[in-house]
Protein backbone atom coordinates (compact mmCIF):
# COMPACT_ATOMS: atom_id res chain seq x y z
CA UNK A 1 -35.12 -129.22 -47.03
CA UNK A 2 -37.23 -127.01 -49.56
CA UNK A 3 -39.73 -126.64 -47.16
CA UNK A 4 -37.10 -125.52 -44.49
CA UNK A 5 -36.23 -123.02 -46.40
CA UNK A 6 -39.53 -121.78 -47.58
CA UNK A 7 -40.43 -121.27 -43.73
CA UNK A 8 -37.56 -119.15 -42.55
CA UNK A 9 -38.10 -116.81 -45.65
CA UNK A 10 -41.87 -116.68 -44.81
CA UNK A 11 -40.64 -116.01 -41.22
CA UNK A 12 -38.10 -113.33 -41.97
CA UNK A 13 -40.50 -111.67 -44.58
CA UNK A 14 -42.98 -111.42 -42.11
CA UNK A 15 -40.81 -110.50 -39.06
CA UNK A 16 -39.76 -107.06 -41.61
CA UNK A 17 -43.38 -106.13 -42.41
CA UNK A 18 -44.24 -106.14 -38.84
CA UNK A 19 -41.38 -104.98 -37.61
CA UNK A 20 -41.51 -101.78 -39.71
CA UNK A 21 -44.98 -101.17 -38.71
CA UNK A 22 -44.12 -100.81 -35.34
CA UNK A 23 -45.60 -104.32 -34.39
CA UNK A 24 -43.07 -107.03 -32.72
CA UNK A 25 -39.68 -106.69 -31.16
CA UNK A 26 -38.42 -105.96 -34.46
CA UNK A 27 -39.21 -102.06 -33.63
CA UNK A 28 -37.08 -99.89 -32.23
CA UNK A 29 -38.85 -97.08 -29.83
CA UNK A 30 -37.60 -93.74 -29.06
CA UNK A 31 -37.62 -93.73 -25.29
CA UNK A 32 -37.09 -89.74 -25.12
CA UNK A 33 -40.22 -88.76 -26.58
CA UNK A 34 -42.24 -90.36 -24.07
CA UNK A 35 -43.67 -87.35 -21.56
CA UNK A 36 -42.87 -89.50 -18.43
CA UNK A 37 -39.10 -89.62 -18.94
CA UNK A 38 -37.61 -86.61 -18.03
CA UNK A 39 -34.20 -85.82 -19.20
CA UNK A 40 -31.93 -82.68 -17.55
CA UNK A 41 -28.99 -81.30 -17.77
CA UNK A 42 -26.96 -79.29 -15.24
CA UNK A 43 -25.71 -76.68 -17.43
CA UNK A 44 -22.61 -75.87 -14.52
CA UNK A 45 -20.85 -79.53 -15.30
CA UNK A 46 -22.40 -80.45 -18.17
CA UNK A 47 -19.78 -80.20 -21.73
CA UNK A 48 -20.17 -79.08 -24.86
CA UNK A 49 -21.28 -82.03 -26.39
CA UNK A 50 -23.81 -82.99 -23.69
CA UNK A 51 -25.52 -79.63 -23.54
CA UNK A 52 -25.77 -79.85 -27.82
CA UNK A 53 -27.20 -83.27 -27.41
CA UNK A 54 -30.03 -82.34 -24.74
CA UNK A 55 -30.69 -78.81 -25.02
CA UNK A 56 -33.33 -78.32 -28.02
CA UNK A 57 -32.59 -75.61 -30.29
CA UNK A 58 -28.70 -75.47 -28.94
CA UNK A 59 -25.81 -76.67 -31.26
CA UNK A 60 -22.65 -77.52 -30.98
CA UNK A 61 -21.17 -73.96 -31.22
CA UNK A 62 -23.88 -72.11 -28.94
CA UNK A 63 -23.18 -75.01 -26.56
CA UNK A 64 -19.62 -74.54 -26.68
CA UNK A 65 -20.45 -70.57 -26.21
CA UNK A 66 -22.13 -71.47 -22.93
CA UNK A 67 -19.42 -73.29 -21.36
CA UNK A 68 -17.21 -70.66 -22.40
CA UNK A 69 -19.37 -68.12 -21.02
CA UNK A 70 -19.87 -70.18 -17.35
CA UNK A 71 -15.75 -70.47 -17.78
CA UNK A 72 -15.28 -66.95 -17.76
CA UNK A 73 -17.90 -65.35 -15.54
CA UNK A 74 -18.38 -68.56 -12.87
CA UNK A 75 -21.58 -71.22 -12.72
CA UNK A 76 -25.05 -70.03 -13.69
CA UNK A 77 -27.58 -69.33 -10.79
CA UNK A 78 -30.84 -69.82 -12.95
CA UNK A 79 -31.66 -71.36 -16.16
CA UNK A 80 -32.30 -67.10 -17.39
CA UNK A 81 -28.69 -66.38 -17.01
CA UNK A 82 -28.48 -68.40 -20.06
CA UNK A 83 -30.06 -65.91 -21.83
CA UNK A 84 -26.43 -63.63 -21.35
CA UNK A 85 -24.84 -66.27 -23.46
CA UNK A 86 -24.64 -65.02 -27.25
CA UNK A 87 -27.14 -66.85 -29.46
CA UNK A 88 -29.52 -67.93 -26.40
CA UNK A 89 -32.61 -65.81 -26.17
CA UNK A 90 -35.73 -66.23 -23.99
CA UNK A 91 -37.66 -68.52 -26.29
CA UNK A 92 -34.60 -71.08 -26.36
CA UNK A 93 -34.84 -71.06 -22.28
CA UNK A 94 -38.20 -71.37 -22.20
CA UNK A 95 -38.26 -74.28 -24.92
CA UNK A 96 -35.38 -76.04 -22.20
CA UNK A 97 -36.84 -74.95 -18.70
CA UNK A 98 -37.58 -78.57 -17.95
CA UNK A 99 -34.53 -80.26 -18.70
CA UNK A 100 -31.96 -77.42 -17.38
CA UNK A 101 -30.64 -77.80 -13.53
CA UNK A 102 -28.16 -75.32 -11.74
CA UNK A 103 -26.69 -77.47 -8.85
């Protein structure tokens, strides 16, 4: 029984330590930063929330200006018509050109 014991602590010790180091299936990846997954967003459907969460350099209230802004003057043509929206210059567009669609 001691030895029982001993081996599943030796186990889970070693299952942390490798698991924090990125070895094992005790690490948890972060599937976005890899370059071949593309994520986009179609900034004339897409809410509030969604555009904050995949836009980088947009927040919640610069998000929530740019569905305010496609509610009152109708859907964007072009990820540069973004720029119109208060808050969202060139740089932020450019940063996003990859992961913003107008369908």
């Amino acid at each position: 029984m001691k030895g029982k014991k001993m081996m599943v602590s030796l186990l889970t010790l070693m299952a942390l330590c490798f698991g924090t180091l990125g070895f094992g299936s005790f690490a948890i990846a972060d599937d976005t930063s890899d370059p071949l997954i593309e994520l986009t967003v179609n900034i004339n459907e897409a809410d509030a929330v969604t555009l904050a969460d995949m836009l980088d350099g947009v927040g919640l209230s610069r998000a929530e200006a740019i569905v305010a802004y496609r509610e009152a003057h109708g859907k964007f043509y072009s990820a540069e018509e973004l720029t119109a929206v208060r808050g969202i210059g060139k740089a932020t567009v450019a940063r996003n050109e990859t992961r913003i669609t107008v369908e």
